[in-house]
PDB file of N, CA and C in Angstrom:
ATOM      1  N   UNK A   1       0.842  -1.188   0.000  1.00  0.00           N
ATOM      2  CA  UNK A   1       0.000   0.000   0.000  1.00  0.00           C
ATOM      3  C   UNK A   1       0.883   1.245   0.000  1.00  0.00           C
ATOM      4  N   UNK A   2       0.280   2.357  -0.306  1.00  0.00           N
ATOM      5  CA  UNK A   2       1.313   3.756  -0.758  1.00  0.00           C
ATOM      6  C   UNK A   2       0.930   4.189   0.774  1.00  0.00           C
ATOM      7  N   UNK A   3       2.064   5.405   0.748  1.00  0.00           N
ATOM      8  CA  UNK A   3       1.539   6.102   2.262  1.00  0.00           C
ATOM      9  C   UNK A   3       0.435   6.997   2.371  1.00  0.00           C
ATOM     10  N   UNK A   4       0.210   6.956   1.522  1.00  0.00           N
ATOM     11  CA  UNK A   4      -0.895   8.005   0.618  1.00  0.00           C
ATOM     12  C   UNK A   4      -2.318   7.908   1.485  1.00  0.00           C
ATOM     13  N   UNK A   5      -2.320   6.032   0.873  1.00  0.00           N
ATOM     14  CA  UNK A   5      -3.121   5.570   1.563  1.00  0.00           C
ATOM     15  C   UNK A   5      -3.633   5.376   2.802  1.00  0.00           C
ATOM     16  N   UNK A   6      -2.320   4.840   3.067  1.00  0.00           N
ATOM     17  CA  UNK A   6      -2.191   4.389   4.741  1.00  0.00           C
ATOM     18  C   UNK A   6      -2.325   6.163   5.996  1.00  0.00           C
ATOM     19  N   UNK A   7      -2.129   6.974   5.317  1.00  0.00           N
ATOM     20  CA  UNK A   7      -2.533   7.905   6.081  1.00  0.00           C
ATOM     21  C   UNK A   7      -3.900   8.382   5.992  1.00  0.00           C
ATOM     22  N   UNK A   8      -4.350   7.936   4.929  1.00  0.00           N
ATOM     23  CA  UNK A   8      -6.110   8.518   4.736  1.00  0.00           C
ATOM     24  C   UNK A   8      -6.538   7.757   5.559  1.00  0.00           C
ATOM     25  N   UNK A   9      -6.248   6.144   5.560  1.00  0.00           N
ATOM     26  CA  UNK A   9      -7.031   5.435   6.317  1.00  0.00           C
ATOM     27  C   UNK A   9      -6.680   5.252   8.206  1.00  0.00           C
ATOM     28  N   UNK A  10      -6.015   6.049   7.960  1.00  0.00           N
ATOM     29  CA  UNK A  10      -5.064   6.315   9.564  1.00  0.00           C
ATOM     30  C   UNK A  10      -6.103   7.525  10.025  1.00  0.00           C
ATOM     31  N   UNK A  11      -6.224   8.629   9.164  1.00  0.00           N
ATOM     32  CA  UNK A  11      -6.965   9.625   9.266  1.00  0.00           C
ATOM     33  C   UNK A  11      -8.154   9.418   9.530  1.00  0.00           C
ATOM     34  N   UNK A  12      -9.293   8.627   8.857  1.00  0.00           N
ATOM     35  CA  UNK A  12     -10.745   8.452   8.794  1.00  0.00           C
ATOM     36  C   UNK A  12     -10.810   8.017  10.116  1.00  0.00           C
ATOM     37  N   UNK A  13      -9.982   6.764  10.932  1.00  0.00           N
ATOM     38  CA  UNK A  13      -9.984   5.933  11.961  1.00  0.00           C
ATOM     39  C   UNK A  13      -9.526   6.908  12.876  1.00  0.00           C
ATOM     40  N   UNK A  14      -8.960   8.080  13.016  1.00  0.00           N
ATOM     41  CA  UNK A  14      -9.009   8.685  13.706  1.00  0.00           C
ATOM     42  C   UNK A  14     -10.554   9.566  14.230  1.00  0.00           C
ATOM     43  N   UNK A  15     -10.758   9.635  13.092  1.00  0.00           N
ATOM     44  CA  UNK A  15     -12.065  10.834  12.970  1.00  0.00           C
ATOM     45  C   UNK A  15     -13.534  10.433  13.393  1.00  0.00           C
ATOM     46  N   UNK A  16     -13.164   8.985  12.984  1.00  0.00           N
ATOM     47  CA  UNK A  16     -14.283   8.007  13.641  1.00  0.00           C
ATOM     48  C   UNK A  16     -14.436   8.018  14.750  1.00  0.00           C
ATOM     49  N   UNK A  17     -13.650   7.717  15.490  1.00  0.00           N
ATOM     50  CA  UNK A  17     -13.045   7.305  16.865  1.00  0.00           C
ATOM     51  C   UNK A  17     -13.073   9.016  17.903  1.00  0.00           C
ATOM     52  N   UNK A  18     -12.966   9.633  17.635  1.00  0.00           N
ATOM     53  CA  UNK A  18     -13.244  10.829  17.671  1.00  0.00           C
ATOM     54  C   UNK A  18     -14.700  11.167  17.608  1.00  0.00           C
ATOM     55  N   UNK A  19     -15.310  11.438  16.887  1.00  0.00           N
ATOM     56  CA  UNK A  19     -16.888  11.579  16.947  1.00  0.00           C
ATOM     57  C   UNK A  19     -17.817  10.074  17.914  1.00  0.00           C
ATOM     58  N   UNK A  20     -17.180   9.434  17.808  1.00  0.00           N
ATOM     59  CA  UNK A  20     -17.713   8.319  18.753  1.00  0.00           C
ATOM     60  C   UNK A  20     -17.367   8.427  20.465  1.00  0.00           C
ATOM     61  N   UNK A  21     -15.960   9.297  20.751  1.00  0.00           N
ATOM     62  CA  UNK A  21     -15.784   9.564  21.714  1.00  0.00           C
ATOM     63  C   UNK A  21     -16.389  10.911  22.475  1.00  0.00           C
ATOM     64  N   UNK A  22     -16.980  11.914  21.231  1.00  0.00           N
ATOM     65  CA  UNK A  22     -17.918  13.072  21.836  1.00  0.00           C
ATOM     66  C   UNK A  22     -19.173  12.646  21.882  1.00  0.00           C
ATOM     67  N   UNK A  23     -19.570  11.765  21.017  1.00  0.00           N
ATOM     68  CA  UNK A  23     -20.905  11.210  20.966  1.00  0.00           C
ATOM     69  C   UNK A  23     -21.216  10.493  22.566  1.00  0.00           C
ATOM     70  N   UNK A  24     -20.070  10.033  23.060  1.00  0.00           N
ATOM     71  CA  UNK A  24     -20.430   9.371  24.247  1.00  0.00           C
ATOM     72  C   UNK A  24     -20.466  10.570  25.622  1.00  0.00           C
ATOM     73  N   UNK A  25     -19.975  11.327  25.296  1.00  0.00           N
ATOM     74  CA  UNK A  25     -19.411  12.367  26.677  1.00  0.00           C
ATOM     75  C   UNK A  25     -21.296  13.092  26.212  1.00  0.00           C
ATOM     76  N   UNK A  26     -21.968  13.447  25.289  1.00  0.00           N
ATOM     77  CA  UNK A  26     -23.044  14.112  25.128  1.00  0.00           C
ATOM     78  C   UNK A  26     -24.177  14.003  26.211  1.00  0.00           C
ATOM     79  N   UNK A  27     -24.017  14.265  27.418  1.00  0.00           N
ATOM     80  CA  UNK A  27     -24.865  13.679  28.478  1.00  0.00           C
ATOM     81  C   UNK A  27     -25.905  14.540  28.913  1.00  0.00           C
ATOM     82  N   UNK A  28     -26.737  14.419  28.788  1.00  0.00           N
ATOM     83  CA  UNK A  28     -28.188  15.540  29.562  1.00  0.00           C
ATOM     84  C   UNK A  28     -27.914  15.501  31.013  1.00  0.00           C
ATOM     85  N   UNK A  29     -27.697  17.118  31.378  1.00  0.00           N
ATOM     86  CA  UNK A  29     -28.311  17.047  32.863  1.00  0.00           C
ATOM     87  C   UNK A  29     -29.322  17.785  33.014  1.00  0.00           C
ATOM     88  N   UNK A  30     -30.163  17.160  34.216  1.00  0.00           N
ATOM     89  CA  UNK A  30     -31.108  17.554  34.554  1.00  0.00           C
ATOM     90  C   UNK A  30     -31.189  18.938  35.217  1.00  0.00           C
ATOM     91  N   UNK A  31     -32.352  20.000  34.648  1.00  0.00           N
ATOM     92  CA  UNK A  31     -32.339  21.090  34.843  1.00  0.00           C
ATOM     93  C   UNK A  31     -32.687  21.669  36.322  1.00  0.00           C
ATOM     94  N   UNK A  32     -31.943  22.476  36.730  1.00  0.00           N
ATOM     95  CA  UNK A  32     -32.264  22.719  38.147  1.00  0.00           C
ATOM     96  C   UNK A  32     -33.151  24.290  38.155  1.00  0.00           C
ATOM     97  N   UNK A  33     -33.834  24.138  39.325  1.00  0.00           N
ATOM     98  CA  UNK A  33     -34.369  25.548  39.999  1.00  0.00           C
ATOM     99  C   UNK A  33     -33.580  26.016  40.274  1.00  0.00           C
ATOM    100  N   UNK A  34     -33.634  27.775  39.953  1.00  0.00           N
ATOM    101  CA  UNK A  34     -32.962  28.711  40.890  1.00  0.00           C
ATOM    102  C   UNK A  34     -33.650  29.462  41.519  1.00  0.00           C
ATOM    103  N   UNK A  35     -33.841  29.827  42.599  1.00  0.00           N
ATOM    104  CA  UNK A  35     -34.839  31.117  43.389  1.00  0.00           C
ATOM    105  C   UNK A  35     -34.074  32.081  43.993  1.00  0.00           C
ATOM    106  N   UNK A  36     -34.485  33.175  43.416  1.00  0.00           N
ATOM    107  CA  UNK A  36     -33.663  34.129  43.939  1.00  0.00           C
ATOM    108  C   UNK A  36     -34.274  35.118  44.659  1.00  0.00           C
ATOM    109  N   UNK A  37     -34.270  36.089  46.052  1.00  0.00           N
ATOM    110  CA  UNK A  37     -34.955  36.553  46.252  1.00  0.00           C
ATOM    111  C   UNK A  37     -34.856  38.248  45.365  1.00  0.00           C
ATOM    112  N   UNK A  38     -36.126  38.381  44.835  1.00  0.00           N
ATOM    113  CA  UNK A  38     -36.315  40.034  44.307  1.00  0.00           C
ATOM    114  C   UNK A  38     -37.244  40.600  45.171  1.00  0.00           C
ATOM    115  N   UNK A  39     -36.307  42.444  45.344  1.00  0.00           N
ATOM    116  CA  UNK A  39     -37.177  43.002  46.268  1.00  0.00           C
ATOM    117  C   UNK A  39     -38.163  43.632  45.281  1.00  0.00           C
ATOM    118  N   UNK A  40     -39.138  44.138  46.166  1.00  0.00           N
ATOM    119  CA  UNK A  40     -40.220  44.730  45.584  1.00  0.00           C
ATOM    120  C   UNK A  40     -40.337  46.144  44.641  1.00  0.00           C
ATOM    121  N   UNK A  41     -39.026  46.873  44.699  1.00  0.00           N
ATOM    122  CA  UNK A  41     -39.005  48.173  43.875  1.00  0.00           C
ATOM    123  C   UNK A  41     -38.358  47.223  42.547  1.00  0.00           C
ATOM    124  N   UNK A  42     -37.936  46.156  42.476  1.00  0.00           N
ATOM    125  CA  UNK A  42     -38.217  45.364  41.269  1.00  0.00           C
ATOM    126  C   UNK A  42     -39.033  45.526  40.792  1.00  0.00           C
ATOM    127  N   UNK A  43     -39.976  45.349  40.971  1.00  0.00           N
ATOM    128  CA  UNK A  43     -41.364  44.742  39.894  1.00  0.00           C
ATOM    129  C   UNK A  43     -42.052  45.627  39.467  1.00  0.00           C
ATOM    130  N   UNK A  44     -42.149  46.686  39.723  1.00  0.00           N
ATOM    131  CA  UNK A  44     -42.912  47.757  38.905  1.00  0.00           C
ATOM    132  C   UNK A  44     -42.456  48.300  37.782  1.00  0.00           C
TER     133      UNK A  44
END
């Protein structure tokens, strides 16, 4: 095989392996409450 090759296919297997490793870290967290207290010359 040329190196030509062997680096494209060195490359793709990288890129694979790569999107499969962000694909796994992609994790939902669950959304939290915040309460904050606002005073009242807020709201008008």
């Amino acid at each position: 095989m040329s190196r030509s090759l062997v680096a494209l296919i060195l490359l793709l297997v990288v890129i694979v392996g790569g999107l499969f490793l962000l694909s796994g870290r992609a994790t939902e967290r669950p959304t939290t409450q915040v309460e904050k207290a606002v005073s009242l010359g807020n709201l008008q």
